[in-house]
C-alpha atoms as a PDB file:
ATOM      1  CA  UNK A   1       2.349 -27.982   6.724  1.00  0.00           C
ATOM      2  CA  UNK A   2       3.520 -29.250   3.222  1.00  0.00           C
ATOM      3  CA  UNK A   3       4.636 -25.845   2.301  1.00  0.00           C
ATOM      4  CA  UNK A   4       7.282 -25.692   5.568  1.00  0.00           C
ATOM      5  CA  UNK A   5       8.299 -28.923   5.351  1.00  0.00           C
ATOM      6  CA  UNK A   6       9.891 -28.333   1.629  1.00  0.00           C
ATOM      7  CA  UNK A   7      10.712 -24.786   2.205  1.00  0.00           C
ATOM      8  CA  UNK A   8       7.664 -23.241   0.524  1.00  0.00           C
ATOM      9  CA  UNK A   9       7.015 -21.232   3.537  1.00  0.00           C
ATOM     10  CA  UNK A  10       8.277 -20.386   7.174  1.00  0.00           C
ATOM     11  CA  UNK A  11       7.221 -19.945   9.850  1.00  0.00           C
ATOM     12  CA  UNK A  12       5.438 -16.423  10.222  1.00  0.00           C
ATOM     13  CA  UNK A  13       4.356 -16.540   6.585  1.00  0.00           C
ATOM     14  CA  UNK A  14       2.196 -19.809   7.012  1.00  0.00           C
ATOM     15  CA  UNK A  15       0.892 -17.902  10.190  1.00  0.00           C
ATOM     16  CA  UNK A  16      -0.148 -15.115   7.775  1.00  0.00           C
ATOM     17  CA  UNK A  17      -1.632 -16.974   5.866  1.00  0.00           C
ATOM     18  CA  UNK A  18      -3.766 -19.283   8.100  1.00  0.00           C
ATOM     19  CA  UNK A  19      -4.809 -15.680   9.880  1.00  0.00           C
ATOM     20  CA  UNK A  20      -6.603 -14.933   6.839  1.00  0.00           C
ATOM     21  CA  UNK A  21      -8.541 -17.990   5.846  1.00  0.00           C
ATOM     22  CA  UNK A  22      -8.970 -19.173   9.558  1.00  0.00           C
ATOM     23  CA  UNK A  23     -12.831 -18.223   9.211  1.00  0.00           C
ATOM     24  CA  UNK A  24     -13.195 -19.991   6.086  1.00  0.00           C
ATOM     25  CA  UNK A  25     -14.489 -23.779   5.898  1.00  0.00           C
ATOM     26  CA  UNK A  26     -11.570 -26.190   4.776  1.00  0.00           C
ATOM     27  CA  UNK A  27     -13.097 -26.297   0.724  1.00  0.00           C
ATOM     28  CA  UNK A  28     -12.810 -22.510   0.641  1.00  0.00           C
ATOM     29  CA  UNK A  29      -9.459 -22.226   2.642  1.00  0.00           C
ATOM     30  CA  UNK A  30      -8.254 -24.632  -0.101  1.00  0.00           C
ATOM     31  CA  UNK A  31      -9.413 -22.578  -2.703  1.00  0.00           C
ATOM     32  CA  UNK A  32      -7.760 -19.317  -1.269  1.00  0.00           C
ATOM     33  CA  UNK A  33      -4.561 -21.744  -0.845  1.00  0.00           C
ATOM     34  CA  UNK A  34      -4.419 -22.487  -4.687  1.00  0.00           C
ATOM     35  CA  UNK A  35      -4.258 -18.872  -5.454  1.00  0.00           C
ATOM     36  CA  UNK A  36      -1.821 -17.837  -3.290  1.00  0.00           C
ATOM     37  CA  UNK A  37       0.616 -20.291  -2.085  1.00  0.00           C
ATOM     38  CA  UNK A  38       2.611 -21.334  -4.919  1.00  0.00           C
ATOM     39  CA  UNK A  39       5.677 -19.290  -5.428  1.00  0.00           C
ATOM     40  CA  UNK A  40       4.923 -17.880  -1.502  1.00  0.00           C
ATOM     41  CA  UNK A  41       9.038 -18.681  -1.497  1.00  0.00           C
ATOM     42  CA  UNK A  42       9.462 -15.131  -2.967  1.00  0.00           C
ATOM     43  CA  UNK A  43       6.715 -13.266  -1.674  1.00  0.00           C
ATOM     44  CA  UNK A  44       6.982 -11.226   1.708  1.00  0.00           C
ATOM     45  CA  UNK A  45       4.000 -11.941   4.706  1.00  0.00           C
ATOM     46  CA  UNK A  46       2.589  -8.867   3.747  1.00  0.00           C
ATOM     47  CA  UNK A  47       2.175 -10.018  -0.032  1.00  0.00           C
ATOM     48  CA  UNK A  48       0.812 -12.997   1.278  1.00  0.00           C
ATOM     49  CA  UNK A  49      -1.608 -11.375   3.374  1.00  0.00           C
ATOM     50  CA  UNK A  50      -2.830  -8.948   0.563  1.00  0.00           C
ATOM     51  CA  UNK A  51      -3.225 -11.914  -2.188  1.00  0.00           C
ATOM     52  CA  UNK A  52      -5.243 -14.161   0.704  1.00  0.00           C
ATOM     53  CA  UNK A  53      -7.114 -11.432   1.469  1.00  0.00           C
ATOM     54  CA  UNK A  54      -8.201 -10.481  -1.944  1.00  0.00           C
ATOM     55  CA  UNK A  55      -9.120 -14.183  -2.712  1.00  0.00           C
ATOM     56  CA  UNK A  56     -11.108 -14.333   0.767  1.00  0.00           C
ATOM     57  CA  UNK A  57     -13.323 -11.134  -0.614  1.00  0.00           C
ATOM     58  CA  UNK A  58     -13.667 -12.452  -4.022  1.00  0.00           C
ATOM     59  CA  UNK A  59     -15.029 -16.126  -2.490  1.00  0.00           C
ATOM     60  CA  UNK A  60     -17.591 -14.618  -1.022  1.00  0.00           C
ATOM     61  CA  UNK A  61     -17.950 -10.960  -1.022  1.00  0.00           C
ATOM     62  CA  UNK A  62     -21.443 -10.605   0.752  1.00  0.00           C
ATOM     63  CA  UNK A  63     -19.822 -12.075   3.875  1.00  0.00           C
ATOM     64  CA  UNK A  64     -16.652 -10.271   4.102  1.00  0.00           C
ATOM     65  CA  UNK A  65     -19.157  -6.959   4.078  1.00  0.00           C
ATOM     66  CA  UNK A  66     -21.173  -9.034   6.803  1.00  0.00           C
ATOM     67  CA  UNK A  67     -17.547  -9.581   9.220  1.00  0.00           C
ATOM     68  CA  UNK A  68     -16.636  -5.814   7.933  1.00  0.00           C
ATOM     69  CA  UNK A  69     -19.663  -4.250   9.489  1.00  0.00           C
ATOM     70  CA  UNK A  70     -19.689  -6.176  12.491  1.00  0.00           C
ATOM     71  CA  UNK A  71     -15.957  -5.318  13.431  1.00  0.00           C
ATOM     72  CA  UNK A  72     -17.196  -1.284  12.613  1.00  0.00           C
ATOM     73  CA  UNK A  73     -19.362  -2.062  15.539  1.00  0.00           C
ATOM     74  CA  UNK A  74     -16.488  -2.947  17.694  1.00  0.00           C
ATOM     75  CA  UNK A  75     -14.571   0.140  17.386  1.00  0.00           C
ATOM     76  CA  UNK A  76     -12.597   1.392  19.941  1.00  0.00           C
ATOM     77  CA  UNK A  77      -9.767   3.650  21.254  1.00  0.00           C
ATOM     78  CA  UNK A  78      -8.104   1.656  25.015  1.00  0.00           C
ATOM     79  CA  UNK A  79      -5.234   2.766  26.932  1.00  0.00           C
ATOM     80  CA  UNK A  80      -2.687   0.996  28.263  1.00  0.00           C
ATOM     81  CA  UNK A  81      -0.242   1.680  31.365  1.00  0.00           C
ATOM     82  CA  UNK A  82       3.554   1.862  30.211  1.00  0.00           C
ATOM     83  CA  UNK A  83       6.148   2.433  32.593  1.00  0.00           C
ATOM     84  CA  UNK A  84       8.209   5.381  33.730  1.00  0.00           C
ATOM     85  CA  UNK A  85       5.240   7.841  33.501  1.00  0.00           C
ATOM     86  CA  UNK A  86       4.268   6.446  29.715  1.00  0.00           C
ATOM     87  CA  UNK A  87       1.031   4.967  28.548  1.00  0.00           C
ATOM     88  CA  UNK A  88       0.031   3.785  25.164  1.00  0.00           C
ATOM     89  CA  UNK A  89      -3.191   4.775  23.062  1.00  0.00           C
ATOM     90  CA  UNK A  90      -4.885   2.893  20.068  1.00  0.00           C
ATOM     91  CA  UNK A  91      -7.642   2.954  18.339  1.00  0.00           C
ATOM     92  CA  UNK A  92      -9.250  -0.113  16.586  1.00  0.00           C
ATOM     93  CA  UNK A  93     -11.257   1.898  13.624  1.00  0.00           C
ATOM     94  CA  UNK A  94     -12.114   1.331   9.759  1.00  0.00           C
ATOM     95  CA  UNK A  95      -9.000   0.934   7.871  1.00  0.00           C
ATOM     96  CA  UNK A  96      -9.847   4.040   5.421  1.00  0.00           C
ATOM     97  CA  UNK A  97      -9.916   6.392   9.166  1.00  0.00           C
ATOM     98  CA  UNK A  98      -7.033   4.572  10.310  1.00  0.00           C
ATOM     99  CA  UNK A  99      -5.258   5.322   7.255  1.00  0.00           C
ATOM    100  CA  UNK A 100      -6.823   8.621   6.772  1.00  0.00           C
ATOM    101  CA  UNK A 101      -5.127  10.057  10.181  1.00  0.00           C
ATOM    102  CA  UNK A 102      -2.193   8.463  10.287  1.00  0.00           C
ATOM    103  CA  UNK A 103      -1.554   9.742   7.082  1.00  0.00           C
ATOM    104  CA  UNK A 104      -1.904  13.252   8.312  1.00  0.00           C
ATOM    105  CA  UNK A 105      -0.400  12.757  11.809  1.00  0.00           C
ATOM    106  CA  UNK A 106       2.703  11.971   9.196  1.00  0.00           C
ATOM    107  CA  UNK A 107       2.454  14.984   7.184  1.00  0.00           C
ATOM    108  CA  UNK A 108       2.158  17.046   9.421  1.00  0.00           C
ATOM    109  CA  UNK A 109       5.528  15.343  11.304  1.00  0.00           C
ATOM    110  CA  UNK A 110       6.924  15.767   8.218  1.00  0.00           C
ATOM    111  CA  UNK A 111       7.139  19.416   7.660  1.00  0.00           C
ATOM    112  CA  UNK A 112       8.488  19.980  10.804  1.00  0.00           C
ATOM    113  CA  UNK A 113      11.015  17.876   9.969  1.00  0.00           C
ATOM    114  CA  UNK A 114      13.901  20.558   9.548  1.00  0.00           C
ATOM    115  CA  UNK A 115      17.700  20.208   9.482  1.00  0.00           C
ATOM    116  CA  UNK A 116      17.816  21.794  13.522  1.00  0.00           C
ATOM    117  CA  UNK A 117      14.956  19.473  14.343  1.00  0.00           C
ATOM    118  CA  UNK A 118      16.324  16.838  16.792  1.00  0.00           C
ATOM    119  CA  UNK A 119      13.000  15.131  17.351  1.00  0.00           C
ATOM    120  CA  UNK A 120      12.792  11.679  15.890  1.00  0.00           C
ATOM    121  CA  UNK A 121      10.115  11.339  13.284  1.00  0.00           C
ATOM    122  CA  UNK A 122       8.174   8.964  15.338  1.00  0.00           C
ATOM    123  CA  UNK A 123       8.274  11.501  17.991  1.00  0.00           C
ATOM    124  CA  UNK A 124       7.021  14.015  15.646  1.00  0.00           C
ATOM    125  CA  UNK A 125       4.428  11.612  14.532  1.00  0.00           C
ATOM    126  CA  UNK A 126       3.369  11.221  18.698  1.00  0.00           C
ATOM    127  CA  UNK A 127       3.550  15.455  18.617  1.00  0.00           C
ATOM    128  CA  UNK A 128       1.419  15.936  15.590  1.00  0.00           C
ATOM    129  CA  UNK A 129      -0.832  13.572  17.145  1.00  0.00           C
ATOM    130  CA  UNK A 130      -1.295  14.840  20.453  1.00  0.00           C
ATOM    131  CA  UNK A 131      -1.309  18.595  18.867  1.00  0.00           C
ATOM    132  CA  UNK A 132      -4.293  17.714  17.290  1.00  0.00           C
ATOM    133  CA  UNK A 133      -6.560  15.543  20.175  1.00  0.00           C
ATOM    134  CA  UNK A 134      -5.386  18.685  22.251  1.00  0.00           C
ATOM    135  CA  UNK A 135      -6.348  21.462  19.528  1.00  0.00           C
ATOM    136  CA  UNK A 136      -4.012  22.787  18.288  1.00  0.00           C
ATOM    137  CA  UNK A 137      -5.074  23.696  14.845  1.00  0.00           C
ATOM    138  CA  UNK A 138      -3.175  22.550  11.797  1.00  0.00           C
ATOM    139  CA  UNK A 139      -4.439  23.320   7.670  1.00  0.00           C
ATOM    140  CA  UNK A 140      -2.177  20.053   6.622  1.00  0.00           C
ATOM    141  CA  UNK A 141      -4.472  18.406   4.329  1.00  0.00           C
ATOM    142  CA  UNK A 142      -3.263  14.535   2.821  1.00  0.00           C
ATOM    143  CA  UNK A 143      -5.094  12.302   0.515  1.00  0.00           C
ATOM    144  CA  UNK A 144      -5.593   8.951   0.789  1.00  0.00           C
ATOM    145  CA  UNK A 145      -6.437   6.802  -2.482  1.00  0.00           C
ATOM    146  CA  UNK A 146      -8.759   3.581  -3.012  1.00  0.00           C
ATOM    147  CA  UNK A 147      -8.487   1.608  -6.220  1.00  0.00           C
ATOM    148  CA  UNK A 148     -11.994   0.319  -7.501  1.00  0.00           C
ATOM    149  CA  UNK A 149     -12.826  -0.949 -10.541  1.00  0.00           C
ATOM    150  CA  UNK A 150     -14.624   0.770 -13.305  1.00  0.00           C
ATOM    151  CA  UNK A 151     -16.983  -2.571 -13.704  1.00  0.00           C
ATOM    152  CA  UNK A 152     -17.634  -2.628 -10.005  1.00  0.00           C
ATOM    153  CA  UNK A 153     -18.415   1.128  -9.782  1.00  0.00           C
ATOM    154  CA  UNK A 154     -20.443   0.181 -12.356  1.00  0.00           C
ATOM    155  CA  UNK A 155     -22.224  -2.668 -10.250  1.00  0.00           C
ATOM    156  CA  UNK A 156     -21.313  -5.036 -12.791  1.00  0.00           C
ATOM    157  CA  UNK A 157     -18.909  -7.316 -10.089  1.00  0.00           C
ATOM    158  CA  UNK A 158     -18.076  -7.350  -6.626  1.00  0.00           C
ATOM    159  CA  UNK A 159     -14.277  -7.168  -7.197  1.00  0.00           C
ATOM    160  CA  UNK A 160     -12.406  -6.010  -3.559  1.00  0.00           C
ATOM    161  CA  UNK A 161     -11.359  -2.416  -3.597  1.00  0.00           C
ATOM    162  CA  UNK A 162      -7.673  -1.691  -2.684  1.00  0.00           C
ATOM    163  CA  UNK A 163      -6.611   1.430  -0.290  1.00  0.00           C
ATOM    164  CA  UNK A 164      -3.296   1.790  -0.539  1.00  0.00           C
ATOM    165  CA  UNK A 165      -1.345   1.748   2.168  1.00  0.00           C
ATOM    166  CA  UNK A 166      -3.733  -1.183   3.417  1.00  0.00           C
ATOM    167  CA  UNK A 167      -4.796  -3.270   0.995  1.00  0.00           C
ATOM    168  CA  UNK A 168      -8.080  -5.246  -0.003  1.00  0.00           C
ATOM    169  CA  UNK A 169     -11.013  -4.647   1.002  1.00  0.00           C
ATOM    170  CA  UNK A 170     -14.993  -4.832   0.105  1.00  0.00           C
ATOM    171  CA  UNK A 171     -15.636  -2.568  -2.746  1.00  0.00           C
ATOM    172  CA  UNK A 172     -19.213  -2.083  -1.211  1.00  0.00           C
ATOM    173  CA  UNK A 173     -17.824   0.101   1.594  1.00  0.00           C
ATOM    174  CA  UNK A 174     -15.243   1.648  -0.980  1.00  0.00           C
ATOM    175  CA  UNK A 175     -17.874   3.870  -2.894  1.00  0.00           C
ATOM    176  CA  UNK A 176     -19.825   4.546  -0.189  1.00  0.00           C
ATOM    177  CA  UNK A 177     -16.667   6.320   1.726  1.00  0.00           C
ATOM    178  CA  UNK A 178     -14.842   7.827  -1.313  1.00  0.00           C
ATOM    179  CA  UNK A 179     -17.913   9.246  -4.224  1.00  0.00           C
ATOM    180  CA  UNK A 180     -15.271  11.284  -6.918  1.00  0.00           C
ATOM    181  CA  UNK A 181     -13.991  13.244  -4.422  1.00  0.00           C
ATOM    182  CA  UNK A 182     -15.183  13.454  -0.087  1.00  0.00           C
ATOM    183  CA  UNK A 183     -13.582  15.164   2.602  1.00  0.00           C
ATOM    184  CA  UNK A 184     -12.706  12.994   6.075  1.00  0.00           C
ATOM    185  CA  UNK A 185     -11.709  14.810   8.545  1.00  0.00           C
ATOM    186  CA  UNK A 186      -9.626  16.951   6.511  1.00  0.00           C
ATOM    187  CA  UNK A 187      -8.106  14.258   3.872  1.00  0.00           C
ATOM    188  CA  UNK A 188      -9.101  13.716   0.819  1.00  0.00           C
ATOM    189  CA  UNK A 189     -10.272  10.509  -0.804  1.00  0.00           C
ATOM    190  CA  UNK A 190     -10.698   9.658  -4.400  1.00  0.00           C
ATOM    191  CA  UNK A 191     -10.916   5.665  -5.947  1.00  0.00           C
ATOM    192  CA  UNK A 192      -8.610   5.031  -8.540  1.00  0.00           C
ATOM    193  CA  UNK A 193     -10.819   3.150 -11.747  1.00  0.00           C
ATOM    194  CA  UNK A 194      -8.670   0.215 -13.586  1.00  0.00           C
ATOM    195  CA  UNK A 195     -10.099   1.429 -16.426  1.00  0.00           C
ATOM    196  CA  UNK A 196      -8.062   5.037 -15.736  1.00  0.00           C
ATOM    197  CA  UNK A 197      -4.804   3.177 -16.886  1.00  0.00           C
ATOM    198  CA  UNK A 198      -3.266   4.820 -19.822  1.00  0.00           C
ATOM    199  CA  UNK A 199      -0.140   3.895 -22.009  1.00  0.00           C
ATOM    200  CA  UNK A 200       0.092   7.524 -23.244  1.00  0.00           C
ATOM    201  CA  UNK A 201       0.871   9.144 -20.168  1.00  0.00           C
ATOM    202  CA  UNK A 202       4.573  10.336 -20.588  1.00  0.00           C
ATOM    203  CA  UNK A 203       6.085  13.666 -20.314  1.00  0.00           C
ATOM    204  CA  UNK A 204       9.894  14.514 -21.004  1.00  0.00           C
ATOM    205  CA  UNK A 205      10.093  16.694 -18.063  1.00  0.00           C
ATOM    206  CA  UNK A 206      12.506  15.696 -15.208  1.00  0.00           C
ATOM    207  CA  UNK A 207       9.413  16.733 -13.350  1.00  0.00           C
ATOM    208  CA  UNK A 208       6.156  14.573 -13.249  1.00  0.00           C
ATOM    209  CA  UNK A 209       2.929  15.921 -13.482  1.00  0.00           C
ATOM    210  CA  UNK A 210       0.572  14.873 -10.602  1.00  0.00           C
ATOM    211  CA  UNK A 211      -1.490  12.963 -12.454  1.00  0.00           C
ATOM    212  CA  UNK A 212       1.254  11.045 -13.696  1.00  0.00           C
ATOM    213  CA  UNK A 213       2.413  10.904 -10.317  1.00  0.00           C
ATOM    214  CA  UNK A 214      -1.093   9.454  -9.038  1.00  0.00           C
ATOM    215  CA  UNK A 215      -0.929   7.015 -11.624  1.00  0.00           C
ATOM    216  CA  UNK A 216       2.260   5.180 -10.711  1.00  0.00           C
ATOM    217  CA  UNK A 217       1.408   5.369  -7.301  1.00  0.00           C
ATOM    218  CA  UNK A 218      -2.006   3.514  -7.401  1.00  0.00           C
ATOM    219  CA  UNK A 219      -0.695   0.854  -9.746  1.00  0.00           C
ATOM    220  CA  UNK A 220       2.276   0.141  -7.855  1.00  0.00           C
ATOM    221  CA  UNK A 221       0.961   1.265  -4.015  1.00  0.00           C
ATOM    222  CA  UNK A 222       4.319   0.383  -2.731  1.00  0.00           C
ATOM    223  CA  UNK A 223       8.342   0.456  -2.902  1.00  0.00           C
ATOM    224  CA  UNK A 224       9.450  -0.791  -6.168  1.00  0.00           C
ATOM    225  CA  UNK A 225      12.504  -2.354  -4.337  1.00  0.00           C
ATOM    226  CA  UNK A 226      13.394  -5.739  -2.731  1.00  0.00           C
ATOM    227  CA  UNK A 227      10.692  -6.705   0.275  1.00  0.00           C
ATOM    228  CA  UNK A 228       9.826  -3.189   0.433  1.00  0.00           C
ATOM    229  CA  UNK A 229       6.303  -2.174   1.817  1.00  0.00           C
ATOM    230  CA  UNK A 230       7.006   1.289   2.591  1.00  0.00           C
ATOM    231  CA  UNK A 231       3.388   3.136   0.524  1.00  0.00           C
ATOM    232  CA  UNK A 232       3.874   4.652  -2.263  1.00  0.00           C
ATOM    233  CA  UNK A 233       2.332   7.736  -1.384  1.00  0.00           C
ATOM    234  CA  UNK A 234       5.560   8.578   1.053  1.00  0.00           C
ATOM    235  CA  UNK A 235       8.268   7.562  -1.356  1.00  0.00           C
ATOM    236  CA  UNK A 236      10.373   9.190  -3.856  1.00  0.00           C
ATOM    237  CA  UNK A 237       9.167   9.074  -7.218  1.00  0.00           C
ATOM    238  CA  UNK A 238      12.006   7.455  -8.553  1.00  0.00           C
ATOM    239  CA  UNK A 239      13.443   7.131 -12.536  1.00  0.00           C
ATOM    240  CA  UNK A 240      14.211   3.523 -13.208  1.00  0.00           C
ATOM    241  CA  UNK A 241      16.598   5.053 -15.850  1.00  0.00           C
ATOM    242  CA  UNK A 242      17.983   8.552 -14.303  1.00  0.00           C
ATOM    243  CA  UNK A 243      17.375  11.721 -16.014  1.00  0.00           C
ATOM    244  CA  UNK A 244      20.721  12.480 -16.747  1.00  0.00           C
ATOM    245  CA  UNK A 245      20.899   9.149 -18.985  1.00  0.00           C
ATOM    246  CA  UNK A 246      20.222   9.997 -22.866  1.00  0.00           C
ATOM    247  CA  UNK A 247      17.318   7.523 -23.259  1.00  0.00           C
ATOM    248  CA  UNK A 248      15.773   8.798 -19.464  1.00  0.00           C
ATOM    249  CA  UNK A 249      12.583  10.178 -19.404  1.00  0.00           C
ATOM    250  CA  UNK A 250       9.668  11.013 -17.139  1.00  0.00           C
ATOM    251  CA  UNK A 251       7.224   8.388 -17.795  1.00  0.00           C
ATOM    252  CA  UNK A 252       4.654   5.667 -17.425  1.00  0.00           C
ATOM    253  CA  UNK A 253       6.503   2.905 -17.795  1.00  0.00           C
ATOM    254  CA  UNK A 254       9.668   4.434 -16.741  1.00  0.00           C
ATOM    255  CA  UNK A 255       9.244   5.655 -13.233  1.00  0.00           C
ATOM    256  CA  UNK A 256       8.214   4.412  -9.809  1.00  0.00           C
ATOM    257  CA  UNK A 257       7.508   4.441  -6.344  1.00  0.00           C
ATOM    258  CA  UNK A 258      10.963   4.035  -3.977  1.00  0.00           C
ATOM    259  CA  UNK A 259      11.295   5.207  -0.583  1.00  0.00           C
ATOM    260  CA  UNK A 260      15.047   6.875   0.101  1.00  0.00           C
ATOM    261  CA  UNK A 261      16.916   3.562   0.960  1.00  0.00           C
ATOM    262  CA  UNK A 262      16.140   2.034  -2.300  1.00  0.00           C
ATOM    263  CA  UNK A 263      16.552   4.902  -4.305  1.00  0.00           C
ATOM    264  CA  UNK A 264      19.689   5.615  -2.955  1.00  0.00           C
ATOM    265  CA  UNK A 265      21.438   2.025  -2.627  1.00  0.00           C
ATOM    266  CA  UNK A 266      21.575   2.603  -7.122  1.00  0.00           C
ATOM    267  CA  UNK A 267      24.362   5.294  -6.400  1.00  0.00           C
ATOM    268  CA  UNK A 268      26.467   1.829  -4.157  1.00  0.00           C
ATOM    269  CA  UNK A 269      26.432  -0.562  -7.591  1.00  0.00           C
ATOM    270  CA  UNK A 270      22.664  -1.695  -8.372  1.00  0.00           C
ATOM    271  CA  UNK A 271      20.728  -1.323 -11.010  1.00  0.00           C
ATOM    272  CA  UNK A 272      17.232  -1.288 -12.132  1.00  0.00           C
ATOM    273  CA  UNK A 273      15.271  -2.697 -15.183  1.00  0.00           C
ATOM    274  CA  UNK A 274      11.538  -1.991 -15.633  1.00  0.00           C
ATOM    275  CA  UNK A 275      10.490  -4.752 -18.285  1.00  0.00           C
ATOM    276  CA  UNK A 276       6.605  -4.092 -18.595  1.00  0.00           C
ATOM    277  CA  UNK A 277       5.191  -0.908 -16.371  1.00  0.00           C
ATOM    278  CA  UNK A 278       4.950  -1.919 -12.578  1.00  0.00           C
ATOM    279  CA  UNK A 279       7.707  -4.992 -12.894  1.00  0.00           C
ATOM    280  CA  UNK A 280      11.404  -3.903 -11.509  1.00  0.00           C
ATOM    281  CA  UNK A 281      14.264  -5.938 -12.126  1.00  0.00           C
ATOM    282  CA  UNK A 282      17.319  -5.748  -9.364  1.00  0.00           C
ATOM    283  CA  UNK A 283      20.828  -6.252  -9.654  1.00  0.00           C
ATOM    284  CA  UNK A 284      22.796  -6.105  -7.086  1.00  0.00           C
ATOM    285  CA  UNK A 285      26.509  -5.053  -7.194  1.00  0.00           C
ATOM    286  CA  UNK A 286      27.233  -9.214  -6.625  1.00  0.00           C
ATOM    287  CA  UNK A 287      25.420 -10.537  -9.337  1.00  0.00           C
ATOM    288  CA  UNK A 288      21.991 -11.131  -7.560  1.00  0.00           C
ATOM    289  CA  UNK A 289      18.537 -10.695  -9.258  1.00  0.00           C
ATOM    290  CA  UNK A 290      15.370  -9.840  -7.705  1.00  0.00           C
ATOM    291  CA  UNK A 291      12.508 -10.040  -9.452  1.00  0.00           C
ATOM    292  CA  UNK A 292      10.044  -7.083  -7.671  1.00  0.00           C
ATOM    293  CA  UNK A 293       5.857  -6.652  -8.646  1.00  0.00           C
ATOM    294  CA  UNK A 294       4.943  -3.992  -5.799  1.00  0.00           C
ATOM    295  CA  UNK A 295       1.298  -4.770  -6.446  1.00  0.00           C
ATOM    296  CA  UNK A 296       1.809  -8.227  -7.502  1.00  0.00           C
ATOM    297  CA  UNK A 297      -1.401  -8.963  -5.922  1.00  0.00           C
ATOM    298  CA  UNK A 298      -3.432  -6.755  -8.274  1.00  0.00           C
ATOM    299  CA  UNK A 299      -1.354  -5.659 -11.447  1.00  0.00           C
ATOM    300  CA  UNK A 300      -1.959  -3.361 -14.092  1.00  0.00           C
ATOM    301  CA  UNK A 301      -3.473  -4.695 -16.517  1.00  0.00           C
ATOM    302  CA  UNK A 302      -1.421  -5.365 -19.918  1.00  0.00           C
ATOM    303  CA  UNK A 303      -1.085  -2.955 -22.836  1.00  0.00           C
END
């Protein structure tokens, strides 16, 4: 209530937040609030969710595997009536399946995505999915990626894992669903150690290699532009300083994560900085600076 009544916060981000430490008694809530809130003026909801969710795990780790389980118990697909001869399906599942399908409903919706294809791609999306419930077979194979790390593979902490596209969650499930490499129902799933971060990685190809390409991906997991939160596994990897520039190159600390719009909006008058790896500086053509972390929530660590 302090927050909104001096700005801090509006209205849907202090209902963000309170979604996440609703469970919690009022010493722990305040704890979680410490973390997170100050500076929520510049963060988006879903930053605010990620951060408040991390600091929930990290409180108390054993009993966000305890509420984890239980809701794995609850899973369900319903239906729902629509008019005009529509209905809508969902499914309430684990957030690694969840993200695991949709990510290859999207692929899939994807490469039919052709210059004659009039289809909108959330109608490809409903295709691809329907295709597949029905049988129709399809050898599209995506990858999703969860971030653990290296200490608490080791079993050294209880540090919350982070699937991207999703966000934090228990590392205890993490291993358990992702070993070096497992197959789910045709997409592959591979954790991303902290300790895997390397200040070497550069190459002066215009092209980047995939593991360079993996690496920007899990430390930034999202857009590199303004209140972004497209994933970074369906953006364009993106030079902060273009190839054709003399001092451009294909690197580490010099490449990142933008979906079309952003990448496209420097050919109308912005720019882009990248101070440290994983930290964009916007201008835009007025004068206006945004100051963008993708993962602010979990950052690389420093070189």
């Amino acid at each position: 209530m302090a927050g909104m009544s001096h700005g801090a916060l509006d209205l849907r981000k202090a209902f963000t937040f309170a979604d996440q430490v609703g469970h919690l008694s009022p010493e722990d809530a305040r704890k979680v609030e410490e973390k997170v809130l100050p500076g929520a003026d510049s963060k988006t909801p879903r930053s605010i969710r990620d951060r408040a969710r991390r600091e929930v795990i990290k409180i108390d780790p054993a009993a966000a595997e305890t509420r984890r389980k239980k809701l794995v118990s609850e899973r369900r697909v319903e239906k729902q009536p629509c008019e005009d001869g529509m209905a809508l399906l969902g499914a309430f599942l684990p957030a690694e399946s969840a993200e695991a399908i949709y990510r290859r409903i999207d692929t899939i919706a994807r490469s039919l995505k052709t210059k004659d294809e009039t289809r909108t791609m959330d109608a490809l999306r409903a295709d691809a999915l329907t295709d597949l419930c029905l049988g129709v077979p399809s050898n599209v194979r995506t990858k999703i990626e969860l971030r653990v790390d290296a200490t608490t593979l080791m079993g050294l902490d209880d540090n919350p894992a982070i699937l991207s596209g999703y966000g934090p969650m228990t590392a205890r499930n993490a291993p358990a669903n992702s070993p070096a490499t497992k197959t789910v129902s045709g997409t592959e799933s591979s954790p991303t150690p902290s300790a895997e971060w390397s200040s070497t990685m550069a190459v002066r190809a215009i092209a980047p290699t995939k593991a360079l390409r993996d690496l920007v991906n899990a430390r930034d997991q999202r857009c590199c532009g303004p209140a972004c939160n497209r994933p970074a596994a369906t953006c364009e990897f993106d030079h902060t300083i273009p190839c054709r520039d003399p001092e451009g190159k294909t690197a580490y600390d010099s490449t990142g994560p933008a979906c079309k719009f952003h990448n496209d909006i420097k050919e109308h008058g912005w720019t882009v900085t990248q101070p440290t790896p994983g930290r964009f500086l916007w201008t835009s053509p007025t004068g206006r600076t945004y100051d963008v972390t993708p993962n602010d929530e979990y950052p690389p660590p420093p070189f």
